[in-house]
N, C-alpha and C. Protein backbone atom coordinates (compact mmCIF):
# COMPACT_ATOMS: atom_id res chain seq x y z
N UNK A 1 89.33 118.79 127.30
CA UNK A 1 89.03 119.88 126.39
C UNK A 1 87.80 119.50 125.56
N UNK A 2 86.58 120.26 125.86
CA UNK A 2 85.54 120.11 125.05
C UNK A 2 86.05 119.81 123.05
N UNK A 3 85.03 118.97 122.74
CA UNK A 3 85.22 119.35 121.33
C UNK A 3 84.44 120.65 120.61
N UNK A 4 84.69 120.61 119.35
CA UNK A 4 83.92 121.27 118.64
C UNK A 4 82.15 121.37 118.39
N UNK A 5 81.73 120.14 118.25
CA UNK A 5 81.00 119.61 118.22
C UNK A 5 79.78 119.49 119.53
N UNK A 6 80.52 119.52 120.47
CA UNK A 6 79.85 119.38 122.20
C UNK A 6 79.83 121.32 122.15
N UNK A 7 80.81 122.16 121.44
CA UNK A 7 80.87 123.62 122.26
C UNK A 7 79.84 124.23 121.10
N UNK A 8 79.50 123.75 119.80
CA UNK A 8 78.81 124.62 118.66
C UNK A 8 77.11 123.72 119.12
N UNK A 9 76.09 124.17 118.96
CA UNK A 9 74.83 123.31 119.36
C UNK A 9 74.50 123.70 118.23
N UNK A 10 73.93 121.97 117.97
CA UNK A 10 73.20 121.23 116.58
C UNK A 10 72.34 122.54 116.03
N UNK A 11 71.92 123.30 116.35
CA UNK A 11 71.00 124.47 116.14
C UNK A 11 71.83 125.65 115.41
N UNK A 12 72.70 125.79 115.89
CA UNK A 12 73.39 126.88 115.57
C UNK A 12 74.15 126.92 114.29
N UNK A 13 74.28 126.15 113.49
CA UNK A 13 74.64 125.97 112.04
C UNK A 13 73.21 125.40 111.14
N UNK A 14 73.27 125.75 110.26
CA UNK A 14 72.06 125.22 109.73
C UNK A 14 73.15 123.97 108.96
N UNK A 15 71.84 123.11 108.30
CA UNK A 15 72.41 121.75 107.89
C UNK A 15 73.30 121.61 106.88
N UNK A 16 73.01 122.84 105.59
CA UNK A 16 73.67 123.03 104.85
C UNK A 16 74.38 124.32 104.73
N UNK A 17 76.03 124.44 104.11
CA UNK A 17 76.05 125.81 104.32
C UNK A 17 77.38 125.94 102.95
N UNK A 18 76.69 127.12 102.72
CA UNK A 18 77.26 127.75 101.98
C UNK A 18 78.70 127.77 101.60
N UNK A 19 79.66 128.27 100.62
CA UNK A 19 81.29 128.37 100.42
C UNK A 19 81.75 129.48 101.58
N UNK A 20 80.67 130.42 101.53
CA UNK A 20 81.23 131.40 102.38
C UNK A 20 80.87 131.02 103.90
N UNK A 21 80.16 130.38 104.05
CA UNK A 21 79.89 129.70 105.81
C UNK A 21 80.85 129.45 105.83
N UNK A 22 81.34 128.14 105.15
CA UNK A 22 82.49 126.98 105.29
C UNK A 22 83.91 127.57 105.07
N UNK A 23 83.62 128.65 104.70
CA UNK A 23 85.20 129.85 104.25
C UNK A 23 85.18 130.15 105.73
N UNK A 24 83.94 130.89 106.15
CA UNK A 24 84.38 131.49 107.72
C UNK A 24 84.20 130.22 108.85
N UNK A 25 83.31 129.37 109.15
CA UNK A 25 83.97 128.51 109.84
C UNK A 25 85.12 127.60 109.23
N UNK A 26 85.94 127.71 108.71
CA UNK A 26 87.31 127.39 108.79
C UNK A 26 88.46 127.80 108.88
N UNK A 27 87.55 129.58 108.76
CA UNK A 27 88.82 130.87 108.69
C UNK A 27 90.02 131.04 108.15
N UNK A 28 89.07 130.71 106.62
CA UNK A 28 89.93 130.62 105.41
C UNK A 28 89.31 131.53 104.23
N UNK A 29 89.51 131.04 103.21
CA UNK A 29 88.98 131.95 101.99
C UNK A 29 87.92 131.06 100.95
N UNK A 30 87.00 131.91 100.44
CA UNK A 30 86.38 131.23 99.66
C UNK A 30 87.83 130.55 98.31
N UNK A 31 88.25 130.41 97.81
CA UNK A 31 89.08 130.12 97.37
C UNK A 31 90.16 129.24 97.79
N UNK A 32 90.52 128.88 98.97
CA UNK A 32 91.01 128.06 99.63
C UNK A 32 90.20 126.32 99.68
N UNK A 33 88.44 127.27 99.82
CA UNK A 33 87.46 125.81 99.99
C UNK A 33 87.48 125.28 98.78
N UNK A 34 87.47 125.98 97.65
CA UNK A 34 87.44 125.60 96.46
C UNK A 34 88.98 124.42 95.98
N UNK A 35 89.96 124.97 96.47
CA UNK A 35 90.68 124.10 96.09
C UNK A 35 90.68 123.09 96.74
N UNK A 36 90.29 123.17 97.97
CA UNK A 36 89.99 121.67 98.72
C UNK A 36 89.14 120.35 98.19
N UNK A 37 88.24 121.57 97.83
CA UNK A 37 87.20 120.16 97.29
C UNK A 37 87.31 119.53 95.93
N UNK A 38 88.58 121.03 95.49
CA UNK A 38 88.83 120.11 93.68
C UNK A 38 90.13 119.08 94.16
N UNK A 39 90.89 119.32 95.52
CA UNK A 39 91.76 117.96 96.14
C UNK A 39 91.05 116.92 96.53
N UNK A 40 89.78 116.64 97.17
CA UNK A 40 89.03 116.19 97.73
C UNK A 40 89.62 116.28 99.08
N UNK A 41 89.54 117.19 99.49
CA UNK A 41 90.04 117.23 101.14
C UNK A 41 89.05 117.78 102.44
N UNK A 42 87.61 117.95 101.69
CA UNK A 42 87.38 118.24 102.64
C UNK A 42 85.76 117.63 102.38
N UNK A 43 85.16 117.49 103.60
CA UNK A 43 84.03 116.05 103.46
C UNK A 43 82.95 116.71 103.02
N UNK A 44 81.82 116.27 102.78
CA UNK A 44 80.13 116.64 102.98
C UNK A 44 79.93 117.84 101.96
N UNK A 45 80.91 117.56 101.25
CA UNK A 45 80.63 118.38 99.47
C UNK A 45 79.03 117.82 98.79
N UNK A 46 78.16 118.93 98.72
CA UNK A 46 77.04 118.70 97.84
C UNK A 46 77.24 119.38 97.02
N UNK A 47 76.76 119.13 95.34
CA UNK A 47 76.61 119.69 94.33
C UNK A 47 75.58 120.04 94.31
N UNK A 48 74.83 121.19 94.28
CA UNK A 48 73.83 120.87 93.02
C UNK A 48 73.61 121.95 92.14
N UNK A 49 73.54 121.28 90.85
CA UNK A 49 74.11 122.13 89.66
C UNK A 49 75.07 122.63 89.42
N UNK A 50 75.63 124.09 89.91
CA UNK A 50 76.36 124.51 89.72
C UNK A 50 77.30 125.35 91.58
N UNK A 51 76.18 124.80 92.31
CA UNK A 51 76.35 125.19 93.66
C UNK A 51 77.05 124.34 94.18
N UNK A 52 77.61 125.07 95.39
CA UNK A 52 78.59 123.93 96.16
C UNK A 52 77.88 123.90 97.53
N UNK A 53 77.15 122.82 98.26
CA UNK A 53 76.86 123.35 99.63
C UNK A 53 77.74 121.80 100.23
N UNK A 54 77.52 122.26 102.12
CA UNK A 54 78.70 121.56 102.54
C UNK A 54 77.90 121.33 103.83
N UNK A 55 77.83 119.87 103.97
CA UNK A 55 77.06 119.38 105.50
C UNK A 55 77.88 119.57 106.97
N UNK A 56 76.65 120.50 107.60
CA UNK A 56 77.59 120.84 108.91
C UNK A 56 78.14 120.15 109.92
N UNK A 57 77.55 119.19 109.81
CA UNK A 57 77.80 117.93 111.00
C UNK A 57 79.01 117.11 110.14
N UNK A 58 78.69 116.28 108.91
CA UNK A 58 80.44 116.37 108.83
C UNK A 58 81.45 117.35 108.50
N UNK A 59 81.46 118.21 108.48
CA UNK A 59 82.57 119.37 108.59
C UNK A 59 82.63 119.41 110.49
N UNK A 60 81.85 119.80 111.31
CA UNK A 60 82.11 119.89 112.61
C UNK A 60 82.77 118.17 113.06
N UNK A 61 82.49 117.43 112.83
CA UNK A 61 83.02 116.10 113.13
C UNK A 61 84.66 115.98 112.38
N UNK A 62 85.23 116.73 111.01
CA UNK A 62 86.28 116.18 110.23
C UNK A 62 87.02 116.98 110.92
N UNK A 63 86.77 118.61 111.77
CA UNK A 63 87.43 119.50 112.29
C UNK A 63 87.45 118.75 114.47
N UNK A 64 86.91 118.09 114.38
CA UNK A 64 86.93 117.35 115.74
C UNK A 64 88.06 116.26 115.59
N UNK A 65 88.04 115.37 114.45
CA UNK A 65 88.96 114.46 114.41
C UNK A 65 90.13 115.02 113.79
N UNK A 66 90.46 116.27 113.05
CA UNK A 66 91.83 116.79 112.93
C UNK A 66 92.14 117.49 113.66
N UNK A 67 91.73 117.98 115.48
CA UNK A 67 91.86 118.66 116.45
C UNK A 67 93.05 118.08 116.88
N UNK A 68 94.03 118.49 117.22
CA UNK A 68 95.46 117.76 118.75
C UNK A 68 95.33 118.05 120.01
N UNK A 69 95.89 118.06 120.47
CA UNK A 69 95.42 117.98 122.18
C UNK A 69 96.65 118.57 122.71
N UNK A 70 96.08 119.93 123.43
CA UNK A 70 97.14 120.60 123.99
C UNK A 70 98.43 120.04 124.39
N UNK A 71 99.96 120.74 124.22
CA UNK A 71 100.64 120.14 125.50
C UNK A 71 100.24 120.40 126.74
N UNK A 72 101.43 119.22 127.84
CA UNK A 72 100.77 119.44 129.16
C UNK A 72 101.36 120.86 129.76
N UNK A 73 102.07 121.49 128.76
CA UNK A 73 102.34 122.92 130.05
C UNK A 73 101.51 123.95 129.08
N UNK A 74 100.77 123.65 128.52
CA UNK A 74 99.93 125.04 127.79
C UNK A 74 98.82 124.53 128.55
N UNK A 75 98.10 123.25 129.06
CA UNK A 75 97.13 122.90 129.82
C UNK A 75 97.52 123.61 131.63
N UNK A 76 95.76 124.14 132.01
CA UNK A 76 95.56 124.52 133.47
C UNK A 76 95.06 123.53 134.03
């Protein structure tokens, strides 16, 4: 099973992204990201000032290593 990372190309996210990028690639809520990052649960948190931006390559890498691996009867 491909990862995340091998199926999204380096191009196709820009480097930094937004609460609401990181809301929809995680297919969650802006409000959800927010409490994550006041848990610290989720990686490649930038501040600046008063902004929150979030690095795409570790977010695509933290969502690769919390991936599971099908069972073998849901696998073709």
């Amino acid at each position: 099973m491909p990862t995340l990372a091998e199926t999204t190309k380096p191009s196709s996210l820009p480097s930094l992204l937004t609460v609401d990028e990181t809301a929809a690639l995680l297919r969650t809520s802006r409000r959800a990201i927010y409490a994550m990052v006041e848990r610290g649960q989720i990686p490649g948190v930038t501040r600046l000032q008063r902004r929150l931006l979030f690095r795409s390559d570790q977010l695509v890498h933290w969502l690769d290593q919390k991936c599971a691996s099908l069972p073998k009867e849901l696998r073709q």
